[in-house]
C-alpha atoms as a PDB file:
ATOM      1  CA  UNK A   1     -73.845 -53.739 -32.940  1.00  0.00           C
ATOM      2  CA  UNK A   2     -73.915 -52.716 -29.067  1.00  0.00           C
ATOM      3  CA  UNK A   3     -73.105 -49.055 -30.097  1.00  0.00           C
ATOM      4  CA  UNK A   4     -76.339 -48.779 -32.652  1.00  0.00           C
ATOM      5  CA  UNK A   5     -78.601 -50.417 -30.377  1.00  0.00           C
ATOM      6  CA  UNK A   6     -77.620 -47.576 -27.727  1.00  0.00           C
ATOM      7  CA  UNK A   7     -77.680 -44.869 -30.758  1.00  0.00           C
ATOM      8  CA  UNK A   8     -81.226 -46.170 -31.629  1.00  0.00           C
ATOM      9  CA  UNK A   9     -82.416 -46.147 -27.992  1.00  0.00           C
ATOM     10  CA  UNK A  10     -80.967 -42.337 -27.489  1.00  0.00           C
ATOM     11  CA  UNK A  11     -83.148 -41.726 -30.790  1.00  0.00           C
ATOM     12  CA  UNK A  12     -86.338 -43.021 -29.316  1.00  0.00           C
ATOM     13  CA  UNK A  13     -85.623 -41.270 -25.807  1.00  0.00           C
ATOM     14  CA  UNK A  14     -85.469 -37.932 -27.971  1.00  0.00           C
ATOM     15  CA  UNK A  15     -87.989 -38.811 -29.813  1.00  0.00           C
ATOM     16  CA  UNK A  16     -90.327 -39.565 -26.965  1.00  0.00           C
ATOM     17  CA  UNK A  17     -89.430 -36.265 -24.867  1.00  0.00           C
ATOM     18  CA  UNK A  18     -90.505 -34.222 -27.982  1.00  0.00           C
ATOM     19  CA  UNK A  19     -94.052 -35.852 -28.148  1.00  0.00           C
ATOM     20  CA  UNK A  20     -94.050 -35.935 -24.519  1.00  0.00           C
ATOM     21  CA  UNK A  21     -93.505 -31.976 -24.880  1.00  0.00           C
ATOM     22  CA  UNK A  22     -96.137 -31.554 -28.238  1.00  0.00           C
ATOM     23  CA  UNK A  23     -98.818 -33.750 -27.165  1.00  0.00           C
ATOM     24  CA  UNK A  24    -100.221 -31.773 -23.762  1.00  0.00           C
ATOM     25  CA  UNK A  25     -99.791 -28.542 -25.498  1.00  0.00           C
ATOM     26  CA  UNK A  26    -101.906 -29.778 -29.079  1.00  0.00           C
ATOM     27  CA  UNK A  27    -104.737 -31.574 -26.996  1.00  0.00           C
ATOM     28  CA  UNK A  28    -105.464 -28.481 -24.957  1.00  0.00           C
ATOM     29  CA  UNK A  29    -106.069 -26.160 -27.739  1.00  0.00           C
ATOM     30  CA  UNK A  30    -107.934 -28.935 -29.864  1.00  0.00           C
ATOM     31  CA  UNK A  31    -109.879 -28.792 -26.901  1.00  0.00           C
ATOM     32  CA  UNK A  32    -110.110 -24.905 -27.190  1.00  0.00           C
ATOM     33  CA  UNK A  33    -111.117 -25.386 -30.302  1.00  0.00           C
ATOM     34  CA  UNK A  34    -114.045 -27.723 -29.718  1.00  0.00           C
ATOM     35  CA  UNK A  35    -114.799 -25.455 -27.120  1.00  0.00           C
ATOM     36  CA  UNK A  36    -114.944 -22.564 -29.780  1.00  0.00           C
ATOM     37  CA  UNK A  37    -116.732 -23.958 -32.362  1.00  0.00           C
ATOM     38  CA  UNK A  38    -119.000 -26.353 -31.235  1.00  0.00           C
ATOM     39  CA  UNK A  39    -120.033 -24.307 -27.927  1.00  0.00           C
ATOM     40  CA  UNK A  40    -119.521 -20.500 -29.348  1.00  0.00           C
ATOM     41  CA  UNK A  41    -117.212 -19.837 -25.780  1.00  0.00           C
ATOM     42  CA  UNK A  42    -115.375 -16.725 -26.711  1.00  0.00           C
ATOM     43  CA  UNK A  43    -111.692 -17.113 -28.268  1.00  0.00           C
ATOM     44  CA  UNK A  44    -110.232 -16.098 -24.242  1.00  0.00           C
ATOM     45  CA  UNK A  45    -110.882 -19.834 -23.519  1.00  0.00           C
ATOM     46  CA  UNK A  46    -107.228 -20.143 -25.375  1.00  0.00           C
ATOM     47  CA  UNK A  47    -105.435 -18.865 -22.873  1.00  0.00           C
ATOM     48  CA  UNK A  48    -106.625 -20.773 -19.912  1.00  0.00           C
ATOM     49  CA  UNK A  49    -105.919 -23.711 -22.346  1.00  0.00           C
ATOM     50  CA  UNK A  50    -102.170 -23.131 -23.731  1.00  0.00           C
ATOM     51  CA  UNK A  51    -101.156 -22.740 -19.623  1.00  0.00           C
ATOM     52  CA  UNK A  52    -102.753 -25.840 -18.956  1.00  0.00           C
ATOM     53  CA  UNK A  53    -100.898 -26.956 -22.125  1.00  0.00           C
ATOM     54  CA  UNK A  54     -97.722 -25.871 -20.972  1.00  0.00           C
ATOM     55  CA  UNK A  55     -98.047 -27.091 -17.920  1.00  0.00           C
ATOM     56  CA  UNK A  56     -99.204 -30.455 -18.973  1.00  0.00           C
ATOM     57  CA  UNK A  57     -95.946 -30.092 -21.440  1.00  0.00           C
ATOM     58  CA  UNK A  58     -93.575 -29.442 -18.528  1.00  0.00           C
ATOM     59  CA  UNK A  59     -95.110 -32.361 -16.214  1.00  0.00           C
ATOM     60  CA  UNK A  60     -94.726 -35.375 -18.450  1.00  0.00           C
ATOM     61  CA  UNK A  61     -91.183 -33.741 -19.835  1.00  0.00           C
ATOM     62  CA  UNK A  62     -90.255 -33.811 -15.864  1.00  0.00           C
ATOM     63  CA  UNK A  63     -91.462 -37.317 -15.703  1.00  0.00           C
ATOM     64  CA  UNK A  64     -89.591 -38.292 -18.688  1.00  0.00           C
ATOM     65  CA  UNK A  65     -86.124 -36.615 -17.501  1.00  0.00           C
ATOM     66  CA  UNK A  66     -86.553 -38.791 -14.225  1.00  0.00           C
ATOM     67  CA  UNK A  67     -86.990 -41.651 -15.503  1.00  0.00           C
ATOM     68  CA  UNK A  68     -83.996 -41.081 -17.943  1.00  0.00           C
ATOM     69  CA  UNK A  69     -82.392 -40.569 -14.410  1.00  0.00           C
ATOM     70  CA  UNK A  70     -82.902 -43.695 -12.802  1.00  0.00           C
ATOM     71  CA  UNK A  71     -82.224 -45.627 -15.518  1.00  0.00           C
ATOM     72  CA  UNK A  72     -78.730 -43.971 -15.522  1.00  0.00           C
ATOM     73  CA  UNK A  73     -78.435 -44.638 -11.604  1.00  0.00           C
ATOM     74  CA  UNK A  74     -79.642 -48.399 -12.085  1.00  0.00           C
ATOM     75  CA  UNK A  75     -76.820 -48.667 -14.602  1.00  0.00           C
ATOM     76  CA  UNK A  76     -74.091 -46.581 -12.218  1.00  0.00           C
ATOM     77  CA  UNK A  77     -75.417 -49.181  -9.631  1.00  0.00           C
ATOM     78  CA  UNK A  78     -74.050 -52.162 -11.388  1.00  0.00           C
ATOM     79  CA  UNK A  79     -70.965 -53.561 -10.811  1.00  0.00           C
ATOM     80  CA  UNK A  80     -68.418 -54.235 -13.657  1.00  0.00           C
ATOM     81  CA  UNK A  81     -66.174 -57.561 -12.614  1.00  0.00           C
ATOM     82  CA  UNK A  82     -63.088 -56.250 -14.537  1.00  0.00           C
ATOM     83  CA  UNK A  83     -63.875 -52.560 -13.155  1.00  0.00           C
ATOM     84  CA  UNK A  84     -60.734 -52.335  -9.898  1.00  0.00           C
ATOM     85  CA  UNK A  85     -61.566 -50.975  -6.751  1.00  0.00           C
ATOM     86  CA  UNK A  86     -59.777 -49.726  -4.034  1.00  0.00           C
ATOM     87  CA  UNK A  87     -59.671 -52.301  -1.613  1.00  0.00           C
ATOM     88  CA  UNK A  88     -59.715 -54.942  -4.856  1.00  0.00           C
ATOM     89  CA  UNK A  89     -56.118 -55.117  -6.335  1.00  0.00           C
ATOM     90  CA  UNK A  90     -56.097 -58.052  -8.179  1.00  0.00           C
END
């Protein structure tokens, strides 16, 4: 039961990273496209927009992997009681 709850949580963190990596990147050039057809702005406006995209893309993704990263350090942190340490024999 322990082992699917972890499988399920890995399946959400994936999940989440690959909105987290869509989302930026689709709202920029929606915006583009507003931009397009609703203002006439020439089709150039794209480009400006897919960087910001892409850069949006990479910021929360970056976010994302440290958080993923702390949580793994939080766990490291913890102490098992059966776990034997060096100056712990017994």
């Amino acid at each position: 039961m322990r082992e699917a709850s972890k499988l399920i949580s890995q399946f959400a963190m994936v999940g989440q990273l690959g909105l987290s990596l869509l989302m930026p990147l689709l709202i920029c050039l929606f915006v583009c496209y507003l931009l397009c057809t609703k203002m006439s702005v020439g089709t150039w406006v794209y480009i400006p927009g897919f960087i910001l995209g892409l850069g949006g893309s990479m910021t929360t993704a970056y976010k994302v992997y440290l958080s993923v990263i702390h949580r793994e350090e939080k766990k490291k942190k913890e102490k098992n009681p059966n776990e034997v340490y060096f100056n712990k024999h017994m």
